[in-house]
Protein backbone atom coordinates (compact mmCIF):
# COMPACT_ATOMS: atom_id res chain seq x y z
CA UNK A 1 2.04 -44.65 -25.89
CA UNK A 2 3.47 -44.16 -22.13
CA UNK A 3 4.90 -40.83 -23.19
CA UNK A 4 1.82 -39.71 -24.63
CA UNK A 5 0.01 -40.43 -21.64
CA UNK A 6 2.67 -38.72 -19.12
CA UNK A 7 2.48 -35.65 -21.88
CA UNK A 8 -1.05 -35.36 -21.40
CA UNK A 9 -1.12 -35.96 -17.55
CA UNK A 10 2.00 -33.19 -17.02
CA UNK A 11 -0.45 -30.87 -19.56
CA UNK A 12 -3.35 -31.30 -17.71
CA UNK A 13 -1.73 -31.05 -13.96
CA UNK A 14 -0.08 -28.01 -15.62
CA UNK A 15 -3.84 -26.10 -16.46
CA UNK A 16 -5.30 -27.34 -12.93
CA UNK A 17 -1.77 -25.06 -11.11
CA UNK A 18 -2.98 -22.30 -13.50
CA UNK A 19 -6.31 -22.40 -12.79
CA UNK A 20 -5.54 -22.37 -9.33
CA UNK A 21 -3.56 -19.89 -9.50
CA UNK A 22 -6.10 -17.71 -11.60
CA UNK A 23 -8.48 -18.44 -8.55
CA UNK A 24 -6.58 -17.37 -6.34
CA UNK A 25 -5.59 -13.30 -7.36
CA UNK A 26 -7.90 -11.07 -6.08
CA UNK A 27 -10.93 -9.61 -8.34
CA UNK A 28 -9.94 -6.95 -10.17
CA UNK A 29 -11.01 -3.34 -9.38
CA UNK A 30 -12.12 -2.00 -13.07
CA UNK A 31 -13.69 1.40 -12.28
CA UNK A 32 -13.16 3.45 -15.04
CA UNK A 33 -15.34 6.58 -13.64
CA UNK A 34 -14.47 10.05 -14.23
CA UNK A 35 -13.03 10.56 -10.74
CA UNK A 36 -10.73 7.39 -11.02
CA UNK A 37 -9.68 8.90 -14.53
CA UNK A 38 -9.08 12.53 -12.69
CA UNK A 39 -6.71 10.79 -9.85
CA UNK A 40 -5.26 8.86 -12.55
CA UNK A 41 -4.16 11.80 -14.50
CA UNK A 42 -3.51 14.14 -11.42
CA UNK A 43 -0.94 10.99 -10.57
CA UNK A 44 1.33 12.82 -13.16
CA UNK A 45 1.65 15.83 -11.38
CA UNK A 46 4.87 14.87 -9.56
CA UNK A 47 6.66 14.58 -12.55
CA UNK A 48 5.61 17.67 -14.50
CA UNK A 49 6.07 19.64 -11.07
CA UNK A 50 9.82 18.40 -10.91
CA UNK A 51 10.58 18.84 -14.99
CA UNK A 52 9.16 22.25 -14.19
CA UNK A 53 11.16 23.23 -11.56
CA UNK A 54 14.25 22.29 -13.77
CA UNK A 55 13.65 23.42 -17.02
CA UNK A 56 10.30 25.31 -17.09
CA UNK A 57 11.04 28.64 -16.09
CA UNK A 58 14.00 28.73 -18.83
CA UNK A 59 11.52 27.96 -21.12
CA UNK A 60 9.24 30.74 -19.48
CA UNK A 61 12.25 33.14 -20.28
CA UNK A 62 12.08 32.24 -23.92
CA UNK A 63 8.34 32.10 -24.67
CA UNK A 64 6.53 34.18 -22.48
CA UNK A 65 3.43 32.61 -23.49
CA UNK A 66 4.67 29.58 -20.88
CA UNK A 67 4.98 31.90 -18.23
CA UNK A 68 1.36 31.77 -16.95
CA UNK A 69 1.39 28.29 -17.24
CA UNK A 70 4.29 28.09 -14.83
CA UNK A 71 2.98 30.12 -12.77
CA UNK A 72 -0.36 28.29 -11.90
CA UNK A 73 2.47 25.50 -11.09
CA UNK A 74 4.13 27.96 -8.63
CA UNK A 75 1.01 26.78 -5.65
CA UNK A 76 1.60 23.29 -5.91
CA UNK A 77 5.58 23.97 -6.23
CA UNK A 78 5.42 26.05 -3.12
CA UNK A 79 3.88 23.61 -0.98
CA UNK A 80 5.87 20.77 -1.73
CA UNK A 81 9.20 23.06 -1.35
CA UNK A 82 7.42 24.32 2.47
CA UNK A 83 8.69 20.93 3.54
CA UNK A 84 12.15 20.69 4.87
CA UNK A 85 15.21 19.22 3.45
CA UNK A 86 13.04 18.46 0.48
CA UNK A 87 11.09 15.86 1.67
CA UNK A 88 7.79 16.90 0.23
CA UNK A 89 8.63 15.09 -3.15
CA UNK A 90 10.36 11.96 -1.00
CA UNK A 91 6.65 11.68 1.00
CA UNK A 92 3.97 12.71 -2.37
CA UNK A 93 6.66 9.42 -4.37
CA UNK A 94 5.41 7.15 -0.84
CA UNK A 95 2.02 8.12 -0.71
CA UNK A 96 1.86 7.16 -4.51
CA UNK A 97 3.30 3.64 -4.09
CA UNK A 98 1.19 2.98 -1.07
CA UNK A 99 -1.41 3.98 -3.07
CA UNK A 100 -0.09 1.77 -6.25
CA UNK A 101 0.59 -1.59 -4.19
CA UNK A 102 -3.19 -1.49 -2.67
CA UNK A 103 -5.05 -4.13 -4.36
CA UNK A 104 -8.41 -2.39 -3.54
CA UNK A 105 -7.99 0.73 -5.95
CA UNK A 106 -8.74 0.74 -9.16
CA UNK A 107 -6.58 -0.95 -11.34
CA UNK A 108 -6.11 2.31 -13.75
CA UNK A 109 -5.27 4.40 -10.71
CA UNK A 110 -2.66 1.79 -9.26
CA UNK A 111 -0.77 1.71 -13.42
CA UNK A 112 -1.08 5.14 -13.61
CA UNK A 113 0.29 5.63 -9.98
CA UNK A 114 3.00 2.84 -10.58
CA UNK A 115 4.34 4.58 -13.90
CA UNK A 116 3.83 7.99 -13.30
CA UNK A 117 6.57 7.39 -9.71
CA UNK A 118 9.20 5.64 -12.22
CA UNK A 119 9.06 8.66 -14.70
């Protein structure tokens, strides 16, 4: 009977922590508009820029259907390479996890953000 009774005491001391805990995160930020989607998407431009810059333009040389494609990515290219000793990328991958660890964005922007910098 005892352990019964210490089960159910440790079960319900156990929900009360988690409800606490539940309380205590921060609301979450569930705007799903179509400029959170936009900034969401345009989060994977870093990647596709660098995969680009590697292995793009040989592609570009072997269909030259790619090559206009590549070249609309030749602005964005340009201006991260303007920045010396290649620090455009380094400060564009800090910008996006500032803006990933902010609790006040959206939570689809701060994902997107978050997976788009480990790709």
């Amino acid at each position: 009977m005892r352990a019964k009774e210490r089960e159910r005491q440790e079960q319900e001391e156990l929900e009360r922590q988690k409800q606490e805990f539940l309380a205590s995160l921060p609301e979450r930020n569930e705007d799903d508009s179509l400029p959170t989607r936009l900034i969401a998407a345009c989060a994977y431009m870093l990647p596709l820029l660098d995969a680009a810059e590697r292995f793009g333009w040989p592609l570009a040389l072997m269909n030259p259907t790619m090559a206009t494609f590549m070249q609309a990515l030749n602005a964005p290219m340009a201006l991260l390479s303007a920045v010396p000793f290649g620090l455009g990328f380094l400060l564009v991958f800090i910008g996006m996890q500032f803006v990933a660890n902010n609790p006040e964005n959206p939570a689809l922007v701060r994902y997107n953000m978050r997976w788009s910098s480990l790709a």
